[in-house]
Every structure is written in structure tokens, then in C-alpha cells.
N, C-alpha and C. Protein backbone atom coordinates (compact mmCIF):
# COMPACT_ATOMS: atom_id res chain seq x y z
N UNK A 1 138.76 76.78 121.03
CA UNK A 1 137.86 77.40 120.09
C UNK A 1 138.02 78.92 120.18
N UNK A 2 138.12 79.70 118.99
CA UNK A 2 138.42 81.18 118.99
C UNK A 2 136.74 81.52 119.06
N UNK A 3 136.71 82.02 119.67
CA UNK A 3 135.36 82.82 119.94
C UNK A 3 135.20 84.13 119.23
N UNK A 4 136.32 84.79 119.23
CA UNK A 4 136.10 86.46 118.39
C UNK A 4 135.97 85.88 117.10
N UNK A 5 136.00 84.77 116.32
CA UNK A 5 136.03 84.76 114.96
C UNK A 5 134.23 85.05 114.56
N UNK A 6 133.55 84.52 115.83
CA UNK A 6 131.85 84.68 115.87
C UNK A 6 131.57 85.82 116.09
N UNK A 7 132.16 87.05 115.96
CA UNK A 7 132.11 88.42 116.86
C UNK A 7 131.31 89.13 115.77
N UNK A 8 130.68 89.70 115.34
CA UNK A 8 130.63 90.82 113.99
C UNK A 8 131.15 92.16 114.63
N UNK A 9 132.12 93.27 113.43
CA UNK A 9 132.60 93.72 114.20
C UNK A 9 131.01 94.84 113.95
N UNK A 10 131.52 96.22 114.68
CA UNK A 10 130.47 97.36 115.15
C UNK A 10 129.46 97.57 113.33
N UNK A 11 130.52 97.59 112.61
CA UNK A 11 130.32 98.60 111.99
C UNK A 11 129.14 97.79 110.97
N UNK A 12 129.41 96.23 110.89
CA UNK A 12 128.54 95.43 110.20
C UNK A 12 127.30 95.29 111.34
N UNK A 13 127.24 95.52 112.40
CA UNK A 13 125.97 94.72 113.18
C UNK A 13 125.15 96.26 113.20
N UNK A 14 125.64 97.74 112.60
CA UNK A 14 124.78 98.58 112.37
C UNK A 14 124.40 98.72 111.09
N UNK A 15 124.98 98.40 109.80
CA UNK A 15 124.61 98.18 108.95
C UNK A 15 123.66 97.21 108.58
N UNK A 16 123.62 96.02 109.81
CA UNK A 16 122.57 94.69 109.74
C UNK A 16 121.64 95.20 110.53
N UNK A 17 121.41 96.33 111.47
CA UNK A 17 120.64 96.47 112.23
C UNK A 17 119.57 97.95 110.84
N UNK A 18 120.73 98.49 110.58
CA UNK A 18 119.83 99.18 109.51
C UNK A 18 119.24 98.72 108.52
N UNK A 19 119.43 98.22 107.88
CA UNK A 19 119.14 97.57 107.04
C UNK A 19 117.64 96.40 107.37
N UNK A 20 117.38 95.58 108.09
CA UNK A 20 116.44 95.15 108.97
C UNK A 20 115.70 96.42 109.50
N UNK A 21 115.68 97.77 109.78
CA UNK A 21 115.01 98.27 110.09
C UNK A 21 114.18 98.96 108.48
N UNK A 22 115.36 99.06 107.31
CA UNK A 22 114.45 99.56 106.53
C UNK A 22 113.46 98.54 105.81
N UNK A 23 114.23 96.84 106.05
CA UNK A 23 112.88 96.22 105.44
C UNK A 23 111.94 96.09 106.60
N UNK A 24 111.51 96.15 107.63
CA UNK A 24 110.32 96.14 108.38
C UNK A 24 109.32 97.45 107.79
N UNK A 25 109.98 98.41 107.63
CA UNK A 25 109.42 99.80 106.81
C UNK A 25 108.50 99.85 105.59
N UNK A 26 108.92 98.66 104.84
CA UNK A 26 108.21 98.18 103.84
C UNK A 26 106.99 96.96 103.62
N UNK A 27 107.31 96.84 104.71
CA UNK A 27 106.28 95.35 105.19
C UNK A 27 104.76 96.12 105.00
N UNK A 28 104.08 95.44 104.47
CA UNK A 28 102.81 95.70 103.96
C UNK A 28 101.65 95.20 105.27
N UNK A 29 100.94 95.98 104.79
CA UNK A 29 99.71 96.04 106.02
C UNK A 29 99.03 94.62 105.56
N UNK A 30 98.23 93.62 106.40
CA UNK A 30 97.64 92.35 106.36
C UNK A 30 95.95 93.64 105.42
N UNK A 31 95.22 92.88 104.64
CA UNK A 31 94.29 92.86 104.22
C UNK A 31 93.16 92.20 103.89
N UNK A 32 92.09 92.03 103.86
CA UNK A 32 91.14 91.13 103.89
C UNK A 32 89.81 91.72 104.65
N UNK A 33 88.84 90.84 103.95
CA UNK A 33 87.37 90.74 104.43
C UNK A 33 86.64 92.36 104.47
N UNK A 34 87.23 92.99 103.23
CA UNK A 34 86.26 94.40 103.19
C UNK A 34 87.32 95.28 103.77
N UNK A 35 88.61 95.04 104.26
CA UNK A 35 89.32 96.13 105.47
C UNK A 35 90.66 96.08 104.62
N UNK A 36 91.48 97.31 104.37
CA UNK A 36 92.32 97.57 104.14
C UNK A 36 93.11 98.76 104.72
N UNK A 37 94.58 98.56 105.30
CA UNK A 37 95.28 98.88 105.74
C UNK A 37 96.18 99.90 105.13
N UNK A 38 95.74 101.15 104.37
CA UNK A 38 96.42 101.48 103.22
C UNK A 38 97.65 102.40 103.49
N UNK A 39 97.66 103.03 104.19
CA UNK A 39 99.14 104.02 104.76
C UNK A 39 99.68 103.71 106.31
N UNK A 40 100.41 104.05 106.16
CA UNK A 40 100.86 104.22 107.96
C UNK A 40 101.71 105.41 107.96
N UNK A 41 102.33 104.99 109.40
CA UNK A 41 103.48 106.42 109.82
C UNK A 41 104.04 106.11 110.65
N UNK A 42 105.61 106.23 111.19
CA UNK A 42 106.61 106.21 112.25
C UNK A 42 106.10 106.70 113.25
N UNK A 43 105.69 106.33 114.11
CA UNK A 43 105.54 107.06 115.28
C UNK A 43 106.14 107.03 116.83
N UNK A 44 105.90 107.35 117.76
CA UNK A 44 106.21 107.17 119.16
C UNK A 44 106.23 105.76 119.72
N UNK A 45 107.20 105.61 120.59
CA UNK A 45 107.29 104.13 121.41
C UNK A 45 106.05 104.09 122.17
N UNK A 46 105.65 102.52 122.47
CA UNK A 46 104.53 102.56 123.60
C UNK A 46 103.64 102.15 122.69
N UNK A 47 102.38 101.32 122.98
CA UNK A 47 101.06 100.82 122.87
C UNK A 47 100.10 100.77 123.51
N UNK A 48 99.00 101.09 123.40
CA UNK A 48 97.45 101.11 124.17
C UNK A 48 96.48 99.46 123.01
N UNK A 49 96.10 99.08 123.51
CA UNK A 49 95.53 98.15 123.00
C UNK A 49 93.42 98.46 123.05
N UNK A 50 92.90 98.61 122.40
CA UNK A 50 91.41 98.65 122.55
C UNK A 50 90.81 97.10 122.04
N UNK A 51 89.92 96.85 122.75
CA UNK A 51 89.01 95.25 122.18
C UNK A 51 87.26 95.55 122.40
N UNK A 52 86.90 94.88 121.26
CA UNK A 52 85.40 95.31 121.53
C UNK A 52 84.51 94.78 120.05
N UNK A 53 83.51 93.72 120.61
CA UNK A 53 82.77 93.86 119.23
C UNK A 53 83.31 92.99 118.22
N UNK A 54 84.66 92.22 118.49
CA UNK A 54 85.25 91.06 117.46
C UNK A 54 86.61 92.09 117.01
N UNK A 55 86.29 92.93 117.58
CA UNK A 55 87.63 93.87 116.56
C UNK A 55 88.62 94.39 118.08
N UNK A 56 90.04 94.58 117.46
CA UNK A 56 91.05 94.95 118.10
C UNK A 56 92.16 95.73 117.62
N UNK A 57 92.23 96.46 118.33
CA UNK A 57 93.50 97.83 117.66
C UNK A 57 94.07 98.06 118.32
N UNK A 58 95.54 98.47 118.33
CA UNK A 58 96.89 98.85 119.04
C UNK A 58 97.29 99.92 118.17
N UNK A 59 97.37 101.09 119.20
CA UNK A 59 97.75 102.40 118.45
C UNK A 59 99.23 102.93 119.86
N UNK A 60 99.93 103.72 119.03
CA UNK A 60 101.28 104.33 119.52
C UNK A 60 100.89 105.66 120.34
N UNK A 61 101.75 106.07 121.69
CA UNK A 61 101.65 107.06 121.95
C UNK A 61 102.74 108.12 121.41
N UNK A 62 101.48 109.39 121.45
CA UNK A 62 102.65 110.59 120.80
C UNK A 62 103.09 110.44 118.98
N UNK A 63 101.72 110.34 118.18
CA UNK A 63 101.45 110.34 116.93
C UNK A 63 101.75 111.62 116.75
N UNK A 64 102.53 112.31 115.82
CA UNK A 64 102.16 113.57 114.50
C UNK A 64 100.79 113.10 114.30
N UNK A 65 100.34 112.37 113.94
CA UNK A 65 99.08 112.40 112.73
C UNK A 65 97.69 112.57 113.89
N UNK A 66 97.94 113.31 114.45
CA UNK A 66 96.83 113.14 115.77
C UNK A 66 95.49 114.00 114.88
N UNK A 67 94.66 113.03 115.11
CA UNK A 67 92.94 113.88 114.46
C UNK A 67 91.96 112.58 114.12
N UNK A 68 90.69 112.91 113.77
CA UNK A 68 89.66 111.92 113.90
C UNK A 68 89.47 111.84 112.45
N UNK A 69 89.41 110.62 112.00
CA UNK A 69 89.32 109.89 110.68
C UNK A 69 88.05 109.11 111.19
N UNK A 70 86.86 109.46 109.99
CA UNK A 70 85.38 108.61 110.29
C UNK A 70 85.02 108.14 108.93
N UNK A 71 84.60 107.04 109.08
CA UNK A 71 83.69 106.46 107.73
C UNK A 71 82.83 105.73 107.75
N UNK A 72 81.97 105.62 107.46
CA UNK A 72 80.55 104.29 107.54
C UNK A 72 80.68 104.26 109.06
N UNK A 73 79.94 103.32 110.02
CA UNK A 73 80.24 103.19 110.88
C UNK A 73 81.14 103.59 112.14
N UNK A 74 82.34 103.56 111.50
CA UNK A 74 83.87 103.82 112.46
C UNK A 74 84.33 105.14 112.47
N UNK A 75 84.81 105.45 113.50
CA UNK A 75 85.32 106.69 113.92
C UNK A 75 86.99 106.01 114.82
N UNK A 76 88.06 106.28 114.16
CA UNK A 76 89.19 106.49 114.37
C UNK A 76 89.57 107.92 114.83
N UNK A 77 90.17 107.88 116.33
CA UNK A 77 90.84 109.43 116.72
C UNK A 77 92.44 108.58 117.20
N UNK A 78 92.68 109.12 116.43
CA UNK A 78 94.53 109.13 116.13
C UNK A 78 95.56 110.30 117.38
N UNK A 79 96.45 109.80 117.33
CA UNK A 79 97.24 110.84 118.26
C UNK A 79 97.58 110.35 119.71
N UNK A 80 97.43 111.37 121.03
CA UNK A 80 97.69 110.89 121.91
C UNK A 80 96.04 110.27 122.69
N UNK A 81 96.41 109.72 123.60
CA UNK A 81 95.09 108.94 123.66
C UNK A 81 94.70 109.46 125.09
N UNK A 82 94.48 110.56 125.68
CA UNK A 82 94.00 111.39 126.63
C UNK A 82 92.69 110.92 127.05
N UNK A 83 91.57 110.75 126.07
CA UNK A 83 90.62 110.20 126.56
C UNK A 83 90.42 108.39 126.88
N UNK A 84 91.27 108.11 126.56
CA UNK A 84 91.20 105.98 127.12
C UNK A 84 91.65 105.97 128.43
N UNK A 85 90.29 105.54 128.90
CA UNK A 85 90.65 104.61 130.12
C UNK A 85 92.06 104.07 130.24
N UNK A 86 92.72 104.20 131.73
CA UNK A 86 93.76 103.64 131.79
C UNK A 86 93.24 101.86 132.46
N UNK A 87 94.29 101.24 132.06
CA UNK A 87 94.13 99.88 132.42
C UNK A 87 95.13 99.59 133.23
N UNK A 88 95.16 99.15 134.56
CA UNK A 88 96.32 99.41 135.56
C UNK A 88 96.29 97.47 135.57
N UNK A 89 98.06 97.07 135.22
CA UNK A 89 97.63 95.42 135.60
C UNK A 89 99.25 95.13 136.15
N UNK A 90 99.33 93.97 137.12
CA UNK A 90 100.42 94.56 137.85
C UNK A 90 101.05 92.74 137.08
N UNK A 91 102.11 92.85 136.49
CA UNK A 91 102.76 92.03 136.04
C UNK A 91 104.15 91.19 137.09
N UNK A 92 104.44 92.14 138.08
CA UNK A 92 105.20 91.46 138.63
C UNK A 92 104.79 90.99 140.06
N UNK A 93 105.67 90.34 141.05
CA UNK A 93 105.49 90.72 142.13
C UNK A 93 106.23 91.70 142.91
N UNK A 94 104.87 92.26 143.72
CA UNK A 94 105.13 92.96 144.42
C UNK A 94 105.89 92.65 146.23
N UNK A 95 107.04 93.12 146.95
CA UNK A 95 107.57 92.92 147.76
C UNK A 95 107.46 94.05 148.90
N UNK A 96 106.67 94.03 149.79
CA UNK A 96 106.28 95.01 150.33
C UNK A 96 107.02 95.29 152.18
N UNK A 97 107.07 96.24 152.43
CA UNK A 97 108.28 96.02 153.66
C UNK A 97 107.52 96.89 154.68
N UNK A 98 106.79 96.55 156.07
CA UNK A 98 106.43 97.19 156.97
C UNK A 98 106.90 97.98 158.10
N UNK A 99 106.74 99.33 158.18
CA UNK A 99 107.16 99.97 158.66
C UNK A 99 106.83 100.68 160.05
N UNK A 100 107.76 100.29 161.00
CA UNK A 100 106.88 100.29 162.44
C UNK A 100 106.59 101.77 162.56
């Protein structure tokens, strides 16, 4: 069995990789029940997650759009997230070595 015939060469797997990145770009925000999702923006790698109250949000570190957006009720502060609690959770194990 030729195996390189399954290969894509460079130049198509960046054109497939671009291309997949510009339709995720266009993917529309979920809407419903009074809440709409109406703009976004590219931003920084990384996620902070907040929960509270039935509601949940995941925002990016290292936004351009950093500033406080309020309406009825809610107060959104955008940007870097300086004031959230850090949440320390240890996912792996740890291997620890004693030292006389």
C-alpha cells in the first residue's frame, strides 16, 4: 500500500487550514430567550470561565476591547481580567522527590 498517495501536500493542508479558519469567523453567535450575541472580536489565546446564578461565561485573555459594557441588570468588564479570582486546580499528577 503507497501511503504518500494519503499525504496532502504543504501547500493544500494551509489552504484547508485557512480556509476552515475563515469559516469558523463567520459562525454566528447561538441566540435565544431575550439574549443576543450580536458582535464579537479576535482576541488573545487562553480562557477564564465565570458561573453563577444559572448563567456562564468564558472570556479571552489580553482583549483590545478592554472596558465595562452595562445594561439592565448586567455589567460586563471586558479585557484583561486582573480583578478574578484565580482558580488553582491541579489536573495532573504530581511526582514529588525528597530531599535529604
Amino acid at each position: 500500500m503507497n501511503v504518500s498517495r494519503f499525504t496532502l501536500p504543504v501547500s493544500r493542508l494551509l489552504l484547508l487550514a485557512a480556509l476552515l479558519s475563515l469559516l469558523a469567523s463567520v459562525a454566528l453567535a447561538q441566540t435565544g430567550g431575550g439574549y443576543a450575541l450580536t458582535w464579537s472580536t479576535i482576541d488573545g489565546g487562553g480562557y477564564t470561565w465565570s458561573e453563577g446564578g444559572g448563567y456562564s461565561l468564558g472570556g479571552t485573555v489580553g482583549q483590545p476591547d478592554a472596558g465595562v459594557i452595562s445594561g439592565g441588570d448586567y455589567t460586563l468588564v471586558g479585557g484583561f481580567w486582573c480583578g478574578a479570582a484565580a482558580q488553582h486546580r491541579m489536573y495532573l499528577p504530581v511526582v514529588l522527590r525528597d530531599h535529604p
